[in-house]
Protein backbone atom coordinates (compact mmCIF):
# COMPACT_ATOMS: atom_id res chain seq x y z
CA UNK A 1 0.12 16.80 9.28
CA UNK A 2 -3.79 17.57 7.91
CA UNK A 3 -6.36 18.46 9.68
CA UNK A 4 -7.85 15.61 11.45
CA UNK A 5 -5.68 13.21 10.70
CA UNK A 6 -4.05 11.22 13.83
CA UNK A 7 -2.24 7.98 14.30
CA UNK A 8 -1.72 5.28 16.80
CA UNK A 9 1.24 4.65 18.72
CA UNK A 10 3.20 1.07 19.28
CA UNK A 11 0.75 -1.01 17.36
CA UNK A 12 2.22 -4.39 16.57
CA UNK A 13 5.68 -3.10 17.59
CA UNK A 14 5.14 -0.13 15.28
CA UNK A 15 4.62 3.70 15.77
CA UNK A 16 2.46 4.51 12.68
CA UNK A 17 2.84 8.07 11.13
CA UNK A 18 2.55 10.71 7.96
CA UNK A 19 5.01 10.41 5.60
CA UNK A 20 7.18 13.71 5.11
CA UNK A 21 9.30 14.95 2.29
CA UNK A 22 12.32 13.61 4.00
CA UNK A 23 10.66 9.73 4.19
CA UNK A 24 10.72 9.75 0.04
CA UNK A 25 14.12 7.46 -0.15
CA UNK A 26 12.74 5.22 2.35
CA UNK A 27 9.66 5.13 1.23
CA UNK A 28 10.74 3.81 -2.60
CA UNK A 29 13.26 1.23 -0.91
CA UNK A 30 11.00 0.25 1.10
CA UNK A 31 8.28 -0.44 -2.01
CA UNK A 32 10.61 -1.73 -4.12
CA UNK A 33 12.37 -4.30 -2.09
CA UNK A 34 9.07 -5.76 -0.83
CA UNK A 35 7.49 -5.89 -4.56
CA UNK A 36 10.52 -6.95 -6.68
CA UNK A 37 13.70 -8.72 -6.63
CA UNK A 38 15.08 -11.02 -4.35
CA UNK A 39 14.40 -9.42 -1.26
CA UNK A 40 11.12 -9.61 -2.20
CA UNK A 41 11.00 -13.52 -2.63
CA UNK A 42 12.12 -13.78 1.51
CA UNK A 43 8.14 -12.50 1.90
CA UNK A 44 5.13 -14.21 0.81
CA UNK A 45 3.47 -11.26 -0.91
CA UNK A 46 5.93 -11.05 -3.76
CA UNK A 47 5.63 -9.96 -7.23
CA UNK A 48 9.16 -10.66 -8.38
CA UNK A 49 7.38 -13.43 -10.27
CA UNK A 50 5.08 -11.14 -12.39
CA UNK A 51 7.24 -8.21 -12.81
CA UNK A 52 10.84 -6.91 -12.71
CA UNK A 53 11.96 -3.32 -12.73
CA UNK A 54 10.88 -0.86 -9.82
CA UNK A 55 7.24 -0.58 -8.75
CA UNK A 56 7.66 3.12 -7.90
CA UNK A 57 10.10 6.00 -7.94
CA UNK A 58 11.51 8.95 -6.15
CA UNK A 59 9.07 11.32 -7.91
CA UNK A 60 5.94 9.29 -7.71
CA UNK A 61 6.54 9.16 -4.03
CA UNK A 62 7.17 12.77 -3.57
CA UNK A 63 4.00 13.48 -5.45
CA UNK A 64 2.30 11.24 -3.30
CA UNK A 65 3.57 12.89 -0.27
CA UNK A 66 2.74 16.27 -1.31
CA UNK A 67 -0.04 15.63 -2.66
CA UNK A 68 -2.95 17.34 -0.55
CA UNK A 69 -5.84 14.31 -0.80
CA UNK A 70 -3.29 11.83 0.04
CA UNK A 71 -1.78 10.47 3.21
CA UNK A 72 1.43 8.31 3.26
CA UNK A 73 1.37 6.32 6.27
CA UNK A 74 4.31 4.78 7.76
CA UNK A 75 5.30 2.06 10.34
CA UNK A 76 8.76 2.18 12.18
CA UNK A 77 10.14 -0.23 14.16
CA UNK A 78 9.53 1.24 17.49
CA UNK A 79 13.38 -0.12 18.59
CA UNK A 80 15.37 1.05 15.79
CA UNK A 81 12.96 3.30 13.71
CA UNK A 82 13.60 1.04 10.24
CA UNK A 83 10.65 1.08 8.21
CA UNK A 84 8.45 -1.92 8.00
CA UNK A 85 5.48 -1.20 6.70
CA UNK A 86 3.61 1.92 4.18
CA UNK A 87 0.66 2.53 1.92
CA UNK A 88 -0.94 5.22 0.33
CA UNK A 89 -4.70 6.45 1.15
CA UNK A 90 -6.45 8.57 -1.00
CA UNK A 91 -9.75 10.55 -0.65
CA UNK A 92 -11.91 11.53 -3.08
CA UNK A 93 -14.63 12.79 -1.25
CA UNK A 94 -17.37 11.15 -3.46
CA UNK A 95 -18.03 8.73 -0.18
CA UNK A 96 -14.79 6.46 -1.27
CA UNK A 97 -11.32 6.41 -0.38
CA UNK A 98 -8.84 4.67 -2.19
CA UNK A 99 -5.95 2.47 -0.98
CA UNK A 100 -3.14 1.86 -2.81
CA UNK A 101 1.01 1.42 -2.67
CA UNK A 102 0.72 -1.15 0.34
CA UNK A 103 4.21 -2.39 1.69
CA UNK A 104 5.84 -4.75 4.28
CA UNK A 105 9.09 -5.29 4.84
CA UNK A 106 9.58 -9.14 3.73
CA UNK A 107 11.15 -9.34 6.81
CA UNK A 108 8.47 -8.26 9.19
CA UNK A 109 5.50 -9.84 7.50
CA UNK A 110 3.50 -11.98 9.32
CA UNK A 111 3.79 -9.73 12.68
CA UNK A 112 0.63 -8.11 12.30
CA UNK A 113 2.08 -4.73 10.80
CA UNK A 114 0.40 -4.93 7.74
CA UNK A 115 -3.23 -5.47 9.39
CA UNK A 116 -2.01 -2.47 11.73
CA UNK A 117 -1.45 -0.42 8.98
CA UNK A 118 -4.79 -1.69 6.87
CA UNK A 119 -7.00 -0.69 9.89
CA UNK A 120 -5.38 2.49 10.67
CA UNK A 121 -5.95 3.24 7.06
CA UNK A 122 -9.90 2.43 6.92
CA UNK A 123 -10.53 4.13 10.64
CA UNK A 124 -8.54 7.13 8.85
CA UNK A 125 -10.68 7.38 5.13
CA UNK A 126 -13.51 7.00 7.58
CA UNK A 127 -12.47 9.92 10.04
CA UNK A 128 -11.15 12.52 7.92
CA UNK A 129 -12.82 12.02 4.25
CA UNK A 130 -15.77 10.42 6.20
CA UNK A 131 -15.36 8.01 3.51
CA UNK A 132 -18.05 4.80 3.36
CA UNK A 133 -15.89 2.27 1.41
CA UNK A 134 -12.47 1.70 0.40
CA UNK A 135 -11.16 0.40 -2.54
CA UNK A 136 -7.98 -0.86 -3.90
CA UNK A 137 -6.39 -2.14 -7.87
CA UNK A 138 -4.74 -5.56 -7.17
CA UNK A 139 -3.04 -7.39 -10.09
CA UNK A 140 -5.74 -10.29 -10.61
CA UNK A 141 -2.52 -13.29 -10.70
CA UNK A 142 -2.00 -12.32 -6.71
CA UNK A 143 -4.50 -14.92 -5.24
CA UNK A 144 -2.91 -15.00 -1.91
CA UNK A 145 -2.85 -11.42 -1.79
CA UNK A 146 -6.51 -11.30 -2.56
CA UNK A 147 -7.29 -13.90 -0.45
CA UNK A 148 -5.97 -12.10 2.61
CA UNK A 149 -8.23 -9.07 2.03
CA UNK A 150 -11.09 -10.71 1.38
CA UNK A 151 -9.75 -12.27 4.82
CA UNK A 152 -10.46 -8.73 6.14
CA UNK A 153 -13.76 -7.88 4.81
CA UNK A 154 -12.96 -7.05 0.87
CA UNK A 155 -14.42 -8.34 -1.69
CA UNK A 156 -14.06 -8.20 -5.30
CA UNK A 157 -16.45 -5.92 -7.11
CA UNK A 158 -16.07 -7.32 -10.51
CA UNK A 159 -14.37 -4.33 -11.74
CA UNK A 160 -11.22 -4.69 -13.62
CA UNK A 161 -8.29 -2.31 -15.17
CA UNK A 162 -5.41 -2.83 -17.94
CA UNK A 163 -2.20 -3.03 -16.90
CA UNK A 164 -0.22 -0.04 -18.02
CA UNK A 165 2.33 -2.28 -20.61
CA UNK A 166 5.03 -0.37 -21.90
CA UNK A 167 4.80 2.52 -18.89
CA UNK A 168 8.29 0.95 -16.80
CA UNK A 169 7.35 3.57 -14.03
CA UNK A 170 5.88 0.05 -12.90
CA UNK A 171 7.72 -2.19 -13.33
CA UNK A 172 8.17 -4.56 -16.52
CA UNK A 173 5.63 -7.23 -16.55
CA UNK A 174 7.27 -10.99 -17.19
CA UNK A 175 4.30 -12.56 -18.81
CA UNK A 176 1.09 -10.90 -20.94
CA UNK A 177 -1.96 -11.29 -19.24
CA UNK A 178 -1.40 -9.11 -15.91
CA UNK A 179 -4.48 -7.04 -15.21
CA UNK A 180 -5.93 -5.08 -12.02
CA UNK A 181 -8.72 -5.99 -10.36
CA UNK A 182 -10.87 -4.12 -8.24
CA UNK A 183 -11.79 -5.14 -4.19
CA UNK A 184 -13.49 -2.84 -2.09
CA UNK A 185 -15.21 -2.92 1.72
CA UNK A 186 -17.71 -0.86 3.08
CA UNK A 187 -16.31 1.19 6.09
């Protein structure tokens, strides 16, 4: 575990935690099956619509998780230990942290795990990168995604980034305009 860096236990019927090199498996099923496919269409934060393929693979994850200005935070089922809920948070100790790679289960959203897992993230870039404002890339066609950070405080910053067409490491886009947009919230 870094230096500094602590979670909460049993939050939302969750015990939140790092990521470890053994969690990579879980980790990419975990992504996957909430962002694409059917198993993502049983959740309301799909993109099976937008995109097929993967959204992330073995050795994007284990890069993640080694990587040593990045945190993979988890949430297990307190009961049975499945994994309901990641994301990725990034410092870059210019005063921003960066949050990214955000999964729920799509069957345990709507519990409160994925505003467990937000908030642990922020009160972590805050604590350990003393980081002032986190950010996040959200493909601009997921208004009900955006909507429900902008629910919690973010707010678009009128920044915007191509999608990466023709890279499949993320998945293979279904129509032509996809594009990232940029939200952010001062911590």
């Amino acid at each position: 575990m870094r230096e500094g860096t602590r979670f909460t236990e049993n939050v939302a019927g969750a015990r939140l935690r790092q990521a470890a090199d053994d969690d990579v498996k879980a980790v990419v099923d975990l992504v996957n099956s909430a962002y694409r496919g059917e198993e993502a269409k049983k959740g309301w934060t799909t993109e099976a619509d937008l995109l097929d393929g993967q959204r992330v693979d073995a050795e994007n994850v284990g890069e993640l998780i080694a990587s040593p200005d990045t945190v993979v935070i988890l949430a297990e089922d307190t009961g049975s230990q499945d994994l309901l809920a990641c994301c990725e948070l990034r410092g870059d100790h210019g005063g921003d942290a960066y949050f990214g790679m955000f999964s729920v289960s799509p069957l345990a959203q709507g519990r409160g795990i994925g505003r467990a897992v937000l908030a642990e993230a922020e009160g972590q870039a805050a604590r350990v990168w003393s980081a002032r404002r986190m950010t996040m890339l959200v493909i601009r066609q997921r208004e009900a995604l955006i909507a429900w950070y902008e629910r919690r405080g973010y707010a678009l910053t009128g920044k915007s980034a191509p999608f990466p067409y023709g890279d499949e490491r993320f998945g293979i886009p279904l129509r032509d305009d996809l594009e990232f947009v940029e939200l952010a919230k001062e911590l």
